[in-house]
C-alpha atoms as a PDB file:
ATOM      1  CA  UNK A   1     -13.016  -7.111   1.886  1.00  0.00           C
ATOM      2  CA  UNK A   2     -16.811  -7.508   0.480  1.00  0.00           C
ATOM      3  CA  UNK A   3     -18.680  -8.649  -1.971  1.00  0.00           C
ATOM      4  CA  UNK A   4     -18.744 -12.763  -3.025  1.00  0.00           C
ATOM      5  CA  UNK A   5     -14.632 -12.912  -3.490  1.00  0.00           C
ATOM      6  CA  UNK A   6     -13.793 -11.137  -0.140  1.00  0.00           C
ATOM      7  CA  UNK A   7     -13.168 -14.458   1.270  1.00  0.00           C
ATOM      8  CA  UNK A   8     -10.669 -15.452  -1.542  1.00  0.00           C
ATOM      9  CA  UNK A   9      -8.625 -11.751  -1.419  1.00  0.00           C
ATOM     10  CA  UNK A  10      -6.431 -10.906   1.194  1.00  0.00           C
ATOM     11  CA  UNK A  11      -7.307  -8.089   3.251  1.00  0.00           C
ATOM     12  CA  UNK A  12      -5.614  -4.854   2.356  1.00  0.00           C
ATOM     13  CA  UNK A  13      -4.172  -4.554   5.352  1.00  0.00           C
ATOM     14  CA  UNK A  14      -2.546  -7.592   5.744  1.00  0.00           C
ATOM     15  CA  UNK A  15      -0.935  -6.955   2.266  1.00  0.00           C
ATOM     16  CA  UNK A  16       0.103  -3.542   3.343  1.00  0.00           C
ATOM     17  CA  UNK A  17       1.842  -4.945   6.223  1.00  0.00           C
ATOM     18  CA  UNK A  18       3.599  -7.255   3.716  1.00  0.00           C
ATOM     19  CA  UNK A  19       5.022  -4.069   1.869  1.00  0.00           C
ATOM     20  CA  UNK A  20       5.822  -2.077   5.359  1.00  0.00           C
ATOM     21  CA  UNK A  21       7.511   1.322   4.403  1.00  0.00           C
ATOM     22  CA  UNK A  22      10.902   0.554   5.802  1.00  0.00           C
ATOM     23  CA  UNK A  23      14.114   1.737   6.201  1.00  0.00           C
ATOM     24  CA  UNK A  24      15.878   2.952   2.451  1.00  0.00           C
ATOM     25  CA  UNK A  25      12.902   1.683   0.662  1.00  0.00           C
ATOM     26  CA  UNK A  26      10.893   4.934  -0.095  1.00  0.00           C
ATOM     27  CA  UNK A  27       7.593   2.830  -0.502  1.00  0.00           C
ATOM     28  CA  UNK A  28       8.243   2.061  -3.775  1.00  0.00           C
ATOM     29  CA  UNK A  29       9.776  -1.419  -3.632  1.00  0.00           C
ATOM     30  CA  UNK A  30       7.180  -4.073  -4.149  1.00  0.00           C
ATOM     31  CA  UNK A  31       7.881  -7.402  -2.720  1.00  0.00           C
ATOM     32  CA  UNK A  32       6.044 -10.683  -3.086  1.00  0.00           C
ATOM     33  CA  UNK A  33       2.929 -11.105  -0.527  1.00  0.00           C
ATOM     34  CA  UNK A  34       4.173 -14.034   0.292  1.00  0.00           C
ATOM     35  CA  UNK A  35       7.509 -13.325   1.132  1.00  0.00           C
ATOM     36  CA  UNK A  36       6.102 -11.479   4.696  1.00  0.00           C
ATOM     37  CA  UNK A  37       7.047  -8.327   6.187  1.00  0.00           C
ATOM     38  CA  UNK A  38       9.513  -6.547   3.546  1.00  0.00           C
ATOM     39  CA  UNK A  39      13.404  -6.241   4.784  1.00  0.00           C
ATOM     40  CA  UNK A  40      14.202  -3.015   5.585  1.00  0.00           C
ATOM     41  CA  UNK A  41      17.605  -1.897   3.269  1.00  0.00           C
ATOM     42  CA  UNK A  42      20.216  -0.651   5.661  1.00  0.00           C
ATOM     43  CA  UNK A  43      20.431   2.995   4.055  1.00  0.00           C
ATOM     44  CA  UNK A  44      21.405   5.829   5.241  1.00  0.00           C
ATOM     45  CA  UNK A  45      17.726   7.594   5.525  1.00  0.00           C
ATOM     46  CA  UNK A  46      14.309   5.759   6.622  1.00  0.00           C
ATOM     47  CA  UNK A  47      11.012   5.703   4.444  1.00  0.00           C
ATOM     48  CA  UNK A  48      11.808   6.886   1.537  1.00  0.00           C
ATOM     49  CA  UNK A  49      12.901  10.822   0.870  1.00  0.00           C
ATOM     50  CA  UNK A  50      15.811  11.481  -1.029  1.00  0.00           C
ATOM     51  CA  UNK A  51      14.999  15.032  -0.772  1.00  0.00           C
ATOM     52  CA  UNK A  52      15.609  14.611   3.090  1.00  0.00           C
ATOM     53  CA  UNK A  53      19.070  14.205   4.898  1.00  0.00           C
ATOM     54  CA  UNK A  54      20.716  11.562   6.260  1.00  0.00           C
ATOM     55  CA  UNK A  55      20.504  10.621   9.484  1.00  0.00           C
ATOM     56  CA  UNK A  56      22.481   9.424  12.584  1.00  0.00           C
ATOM     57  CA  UNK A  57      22.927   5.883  12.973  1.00  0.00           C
ATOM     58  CA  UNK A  58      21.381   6.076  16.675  1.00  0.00           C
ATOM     59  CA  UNK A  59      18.199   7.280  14.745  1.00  0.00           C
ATOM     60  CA  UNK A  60      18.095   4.768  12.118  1.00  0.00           C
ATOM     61  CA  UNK A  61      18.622   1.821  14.201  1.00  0.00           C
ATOM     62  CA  UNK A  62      15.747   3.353  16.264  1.00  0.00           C
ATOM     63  CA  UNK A  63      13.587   3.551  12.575  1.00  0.00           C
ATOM     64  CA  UNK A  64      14.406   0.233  11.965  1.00  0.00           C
ATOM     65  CA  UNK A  65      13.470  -1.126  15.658  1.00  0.00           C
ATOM     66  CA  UNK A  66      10.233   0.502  15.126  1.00  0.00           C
ATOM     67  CA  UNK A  67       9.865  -1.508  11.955  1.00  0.00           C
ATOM     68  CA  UNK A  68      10.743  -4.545  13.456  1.00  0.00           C
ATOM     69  CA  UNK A  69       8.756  -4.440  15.617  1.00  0.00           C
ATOM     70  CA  UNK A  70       5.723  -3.166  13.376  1.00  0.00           C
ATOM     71  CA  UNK A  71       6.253  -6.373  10.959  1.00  0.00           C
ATOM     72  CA  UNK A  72       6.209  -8.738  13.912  1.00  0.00           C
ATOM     73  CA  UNK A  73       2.604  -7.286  14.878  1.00  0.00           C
ATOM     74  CA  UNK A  74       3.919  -5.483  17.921  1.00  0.00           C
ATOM     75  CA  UNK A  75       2.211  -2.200  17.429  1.00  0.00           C
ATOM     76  CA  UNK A  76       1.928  -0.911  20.652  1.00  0.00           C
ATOM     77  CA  UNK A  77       6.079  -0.883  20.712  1.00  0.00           C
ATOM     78  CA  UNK A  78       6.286   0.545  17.019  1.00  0.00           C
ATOM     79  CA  UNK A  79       3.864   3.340  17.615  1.00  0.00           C
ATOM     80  CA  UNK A  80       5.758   4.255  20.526  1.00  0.00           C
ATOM     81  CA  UNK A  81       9.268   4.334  18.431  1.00  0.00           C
ATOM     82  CA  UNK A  82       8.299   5.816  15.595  1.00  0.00           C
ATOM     83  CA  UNK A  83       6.783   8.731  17.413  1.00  0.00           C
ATOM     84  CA  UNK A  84       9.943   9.136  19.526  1.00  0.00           C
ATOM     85  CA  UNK A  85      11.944   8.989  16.303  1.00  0.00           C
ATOM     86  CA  UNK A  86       9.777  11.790  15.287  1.00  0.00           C
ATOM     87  CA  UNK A  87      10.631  13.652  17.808  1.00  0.00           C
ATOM     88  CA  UNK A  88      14.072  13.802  16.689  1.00  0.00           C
ATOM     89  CA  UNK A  89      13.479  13.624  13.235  1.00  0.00           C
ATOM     90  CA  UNK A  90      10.124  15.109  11.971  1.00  0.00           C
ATOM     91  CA  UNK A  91      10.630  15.602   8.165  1.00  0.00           C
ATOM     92  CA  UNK A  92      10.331  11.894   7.131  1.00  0.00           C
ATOM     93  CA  UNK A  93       7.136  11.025   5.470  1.00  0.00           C
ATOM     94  CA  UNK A  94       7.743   7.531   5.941  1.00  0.00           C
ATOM     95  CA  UNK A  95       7.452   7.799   9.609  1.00  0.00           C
ATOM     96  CA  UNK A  96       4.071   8.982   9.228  1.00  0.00           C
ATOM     97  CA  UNK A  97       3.198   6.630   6.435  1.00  0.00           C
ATOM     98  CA  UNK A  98       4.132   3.583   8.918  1.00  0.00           C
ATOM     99  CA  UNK A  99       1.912   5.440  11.802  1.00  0.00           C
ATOM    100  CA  UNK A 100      -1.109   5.654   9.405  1.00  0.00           C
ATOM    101  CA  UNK A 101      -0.453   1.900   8.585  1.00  0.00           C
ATOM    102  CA  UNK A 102      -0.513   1.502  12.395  1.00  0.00           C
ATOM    103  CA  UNK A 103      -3.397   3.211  13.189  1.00  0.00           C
ATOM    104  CA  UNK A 104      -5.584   2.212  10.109  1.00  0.00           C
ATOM    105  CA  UNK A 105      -5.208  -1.899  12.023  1.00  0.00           C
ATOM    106  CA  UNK A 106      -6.421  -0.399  15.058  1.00  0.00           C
ATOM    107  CA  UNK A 107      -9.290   0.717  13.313  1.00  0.00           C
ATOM    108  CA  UNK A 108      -8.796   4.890  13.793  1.00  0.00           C
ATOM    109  CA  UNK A 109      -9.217   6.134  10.570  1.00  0.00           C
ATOM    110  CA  UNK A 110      -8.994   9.574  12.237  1.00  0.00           C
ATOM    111  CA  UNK A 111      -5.438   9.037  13.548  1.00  0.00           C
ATOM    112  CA  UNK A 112      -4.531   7.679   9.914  1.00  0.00           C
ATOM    113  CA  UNK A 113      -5.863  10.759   7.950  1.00  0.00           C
ATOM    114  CA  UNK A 114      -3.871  13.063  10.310  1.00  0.00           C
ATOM    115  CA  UNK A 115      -0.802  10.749   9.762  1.00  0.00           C
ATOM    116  CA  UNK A 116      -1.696  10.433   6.338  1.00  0.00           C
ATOM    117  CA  UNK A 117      -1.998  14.800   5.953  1.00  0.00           C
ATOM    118  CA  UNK A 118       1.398  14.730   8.143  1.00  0.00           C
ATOM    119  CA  UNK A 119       3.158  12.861   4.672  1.00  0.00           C
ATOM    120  CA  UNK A 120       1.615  14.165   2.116  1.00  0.00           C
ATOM    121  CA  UNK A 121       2.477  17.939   3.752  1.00  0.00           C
ATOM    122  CA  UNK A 122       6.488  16.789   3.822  1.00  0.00           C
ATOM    123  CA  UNK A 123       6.060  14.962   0.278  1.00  0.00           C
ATOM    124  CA  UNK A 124       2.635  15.711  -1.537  1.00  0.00           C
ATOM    125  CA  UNK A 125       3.702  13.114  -4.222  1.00  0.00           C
ATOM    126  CA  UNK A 126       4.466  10.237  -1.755  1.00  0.00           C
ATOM    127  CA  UNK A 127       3.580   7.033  -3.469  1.00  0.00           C
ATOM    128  CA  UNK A 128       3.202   5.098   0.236  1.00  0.00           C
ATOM    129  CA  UNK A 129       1.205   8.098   1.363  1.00  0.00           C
ATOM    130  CA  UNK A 130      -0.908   8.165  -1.269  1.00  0.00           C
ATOM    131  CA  UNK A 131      -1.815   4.470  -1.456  1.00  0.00           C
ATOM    132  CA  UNK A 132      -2.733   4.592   2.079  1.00  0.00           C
ATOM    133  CA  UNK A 133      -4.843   7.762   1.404  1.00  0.00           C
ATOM    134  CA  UNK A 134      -6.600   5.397  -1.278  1.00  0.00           C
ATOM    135  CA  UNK A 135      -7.304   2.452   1.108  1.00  0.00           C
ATOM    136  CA  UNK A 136      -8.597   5.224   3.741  1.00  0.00           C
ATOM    137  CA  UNK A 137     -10.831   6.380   0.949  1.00  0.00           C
ATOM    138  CA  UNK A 138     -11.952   3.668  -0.115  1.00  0.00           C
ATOM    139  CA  UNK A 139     -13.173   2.585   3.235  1.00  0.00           C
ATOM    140  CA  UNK A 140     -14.773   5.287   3.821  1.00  0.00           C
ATOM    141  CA  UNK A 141     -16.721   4.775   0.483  1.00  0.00           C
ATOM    142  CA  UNK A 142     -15.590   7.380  -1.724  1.00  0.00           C
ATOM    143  CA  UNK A 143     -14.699   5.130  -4.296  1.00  0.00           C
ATOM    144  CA  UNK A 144     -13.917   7.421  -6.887  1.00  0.00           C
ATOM    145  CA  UNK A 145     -10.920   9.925  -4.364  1.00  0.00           C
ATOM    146  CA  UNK A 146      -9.918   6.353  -3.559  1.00  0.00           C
ATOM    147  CA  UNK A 147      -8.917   5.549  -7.274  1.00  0.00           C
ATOM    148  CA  UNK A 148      -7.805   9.169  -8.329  1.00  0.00           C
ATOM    149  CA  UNK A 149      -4.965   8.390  -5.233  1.00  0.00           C
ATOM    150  CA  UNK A 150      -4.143   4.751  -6.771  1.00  0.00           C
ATOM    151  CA  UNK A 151      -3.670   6.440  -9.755  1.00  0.00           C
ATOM    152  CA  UNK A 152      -1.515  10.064  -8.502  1.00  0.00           C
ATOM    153  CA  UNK A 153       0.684   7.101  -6.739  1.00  0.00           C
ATOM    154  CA  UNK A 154       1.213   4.982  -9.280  1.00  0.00           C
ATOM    155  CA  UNK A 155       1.757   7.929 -11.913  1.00  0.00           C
ATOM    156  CA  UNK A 156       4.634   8.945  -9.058  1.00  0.00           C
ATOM    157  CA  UNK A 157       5.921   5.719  -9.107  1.00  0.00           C
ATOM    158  CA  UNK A 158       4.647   3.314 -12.287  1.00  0.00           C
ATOM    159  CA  UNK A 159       6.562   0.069 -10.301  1.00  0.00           C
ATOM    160  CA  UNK A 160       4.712   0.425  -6.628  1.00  0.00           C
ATOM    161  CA  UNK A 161       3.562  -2.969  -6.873  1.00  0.00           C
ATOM    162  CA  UNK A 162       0.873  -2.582  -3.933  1.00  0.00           C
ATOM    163  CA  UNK A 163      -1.114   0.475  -5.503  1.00  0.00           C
ATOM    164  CA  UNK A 164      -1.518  -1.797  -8.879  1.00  0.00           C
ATOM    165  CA  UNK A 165      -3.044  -4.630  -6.721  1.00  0.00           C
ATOM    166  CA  UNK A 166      -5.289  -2.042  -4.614  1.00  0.00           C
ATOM    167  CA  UNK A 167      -6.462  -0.331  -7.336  1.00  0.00           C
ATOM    168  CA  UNK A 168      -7.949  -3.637  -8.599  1.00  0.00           C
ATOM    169  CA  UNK A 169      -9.126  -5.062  -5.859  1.00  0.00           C
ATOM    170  CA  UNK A 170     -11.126  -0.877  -5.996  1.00  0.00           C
ATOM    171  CA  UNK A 171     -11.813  -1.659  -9.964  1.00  0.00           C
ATOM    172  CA  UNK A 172     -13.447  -5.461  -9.309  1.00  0.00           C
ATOM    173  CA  UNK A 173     -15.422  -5.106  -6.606  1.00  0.00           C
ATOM    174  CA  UNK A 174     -16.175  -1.540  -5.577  1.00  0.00           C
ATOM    175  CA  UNK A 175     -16.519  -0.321  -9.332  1.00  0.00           C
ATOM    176  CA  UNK A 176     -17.162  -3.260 -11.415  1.00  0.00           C
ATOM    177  CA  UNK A 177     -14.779  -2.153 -13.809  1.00  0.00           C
ATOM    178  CA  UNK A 178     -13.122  -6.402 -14.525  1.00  0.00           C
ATOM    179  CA  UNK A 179     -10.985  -4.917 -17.320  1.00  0.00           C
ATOM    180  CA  UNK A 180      -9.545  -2.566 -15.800  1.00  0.00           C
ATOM    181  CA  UNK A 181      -9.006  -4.895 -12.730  1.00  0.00           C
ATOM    182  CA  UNK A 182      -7.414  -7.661 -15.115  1.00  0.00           C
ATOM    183  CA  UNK A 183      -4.976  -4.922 -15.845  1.00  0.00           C
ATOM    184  CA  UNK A 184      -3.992  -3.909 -12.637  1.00  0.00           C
ATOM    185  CA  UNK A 185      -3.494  -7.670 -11.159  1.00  0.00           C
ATOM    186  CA  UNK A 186      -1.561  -8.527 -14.160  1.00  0.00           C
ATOM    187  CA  UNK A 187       0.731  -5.115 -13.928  1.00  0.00           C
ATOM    188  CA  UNK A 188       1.043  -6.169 -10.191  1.00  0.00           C
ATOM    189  CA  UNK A 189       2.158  -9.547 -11.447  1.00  0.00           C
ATOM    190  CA  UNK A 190       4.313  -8.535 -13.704  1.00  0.00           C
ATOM    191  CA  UNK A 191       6.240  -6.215 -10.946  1.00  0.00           C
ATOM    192  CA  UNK A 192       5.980  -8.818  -7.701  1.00  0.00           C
ATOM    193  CA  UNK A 193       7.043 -12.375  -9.876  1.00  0.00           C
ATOM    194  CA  UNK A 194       4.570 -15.013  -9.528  1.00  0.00           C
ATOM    195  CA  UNK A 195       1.788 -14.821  -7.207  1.00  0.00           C
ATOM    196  CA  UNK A 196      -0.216 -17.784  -7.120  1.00  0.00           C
ATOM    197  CA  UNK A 197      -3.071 -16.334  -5.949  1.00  0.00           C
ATOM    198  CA  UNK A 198      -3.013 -13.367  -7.924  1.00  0.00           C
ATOM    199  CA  UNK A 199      -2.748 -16.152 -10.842  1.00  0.00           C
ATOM    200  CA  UNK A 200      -5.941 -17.382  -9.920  1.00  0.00           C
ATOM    201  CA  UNK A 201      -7.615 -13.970  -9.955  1.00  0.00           C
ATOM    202  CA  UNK A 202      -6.565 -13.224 -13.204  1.00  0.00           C
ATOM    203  CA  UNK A 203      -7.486 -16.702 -15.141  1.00  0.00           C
ATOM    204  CA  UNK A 204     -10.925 -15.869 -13.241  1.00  0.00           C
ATOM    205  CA  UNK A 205     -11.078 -12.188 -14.294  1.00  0.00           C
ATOM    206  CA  UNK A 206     -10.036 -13.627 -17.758  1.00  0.00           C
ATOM    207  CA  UNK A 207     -12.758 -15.747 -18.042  1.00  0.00           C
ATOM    208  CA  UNK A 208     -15.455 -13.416 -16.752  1.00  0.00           C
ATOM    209  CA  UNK A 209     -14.379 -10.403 -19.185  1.00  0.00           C
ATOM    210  CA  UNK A 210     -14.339 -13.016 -22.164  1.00  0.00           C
ATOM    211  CA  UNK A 211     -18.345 -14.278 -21.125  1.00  0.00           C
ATOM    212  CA  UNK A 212     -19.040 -10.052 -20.545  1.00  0.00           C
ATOM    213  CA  UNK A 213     -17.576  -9.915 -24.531  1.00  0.00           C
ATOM    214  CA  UNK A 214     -19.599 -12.900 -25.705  1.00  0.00           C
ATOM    215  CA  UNK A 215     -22.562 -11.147 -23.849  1.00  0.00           C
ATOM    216  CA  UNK A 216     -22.174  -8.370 -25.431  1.00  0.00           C
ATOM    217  CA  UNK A 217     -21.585  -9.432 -28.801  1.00  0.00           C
ATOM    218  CA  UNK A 218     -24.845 -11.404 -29.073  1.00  0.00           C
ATOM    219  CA  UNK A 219     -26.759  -8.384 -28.118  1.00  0.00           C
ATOM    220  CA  UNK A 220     -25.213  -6.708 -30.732  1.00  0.00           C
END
């Protein structure tokens, strides 16, 4: 994170390991941050993809080894699972979502984008995908792609809790948009229960779009 807050927001990568696209979940499930690594939901099919079939149950417990071991920081092992699940079974998104994830920690944006293009090519409306397309945007400094992603993901799926808070943490302190941001932390709120820390973001964004009105309405 930058800017005078980055040391009171969590970094977007640890919250995107909190929301890991796992097994049955389709990367739309939002989970508290708190709450650490989410569970994966024994299903028949990993990450997401009800357009895909099902798959063995030799494959998924191999998905949802990879994913264990990707949520207890192991990434070396994950990598190495998912890709041999992949293998097998190329046509998940997911799969690649989780890689980009993966990759994006190690700090190879390259590796991401290509995992990243590998989703979006099975599923071009992947909400995961896309939201990870957005953070690798937004690294990169193209501020604007990076929001027009938040935004295709969250029209795809209005309750993916993690593109609401990402596309505020783009509004506050990449854009300078605060309410727009207040919107986005509170729809993330609303969707996740009770954040505490989120809370405190948006009594501050409160108070700083109330002083920007005040401002404003003495120079009027």
């Amino acid at each position: 994170m930058l800017l005078q807050r980055c040391t009171k927001k969590v970094p977007l990568f640890a919250l995107t390991l909190a929301m890991l696209v796992v097994a049955g979940c389709g990367g739309t499930t939002a989970v508290k941050r708190s709450s650490g690594p989410e569970q994966a939901d024994r299903a028949a099919r990993p990450a997401g993809d009800e357009l895909v079939p099902a798959i063995p149950p030799v494959a998924q417990t191999l998905f949802e080894q990879a994913t264990a071991s990707m949520a207890r920081g192991d990434f070396v092992d994950a990598e190495l699972r998912f890709k041999e699940f992949l293998l097998q079974y190329p046509e998940f998104p997911g799969t690649h979502v989780n890689l980009a994830i993966i990759h994006s920690s190690n700090g190879n944006d390259a590796a991401a984008k290509v995992s990243i293009d590998a989703a979006l090519a099975l599923q071009p409306n992947h909400p995961a995908a896309l939201n990870q397309l957005g953070m690798l945007l937004r690294r990169n400094g193209k501020f604007l792609e990076a929001e027009a992603a938040y935004l295709k993901a969250i029209t795809v799926s209005p309750e993916y809790a993690l593109a609401h808070y990402n596309l505020g943490v783009l509004n506050e302190l990449y854009l300078q948009r605060l309410e727009a941001a207040l919107r986005n932390f509170e729809t993330y709120q609303s969707l996740v229960g009770e954040d505490k820390q989120v809370a405190k973001w948006i009594m501050d964004l409160t108070r700083r779009v109330a002083a920007n009105q005040r401002t404003a309405n003495v120079a009027d």
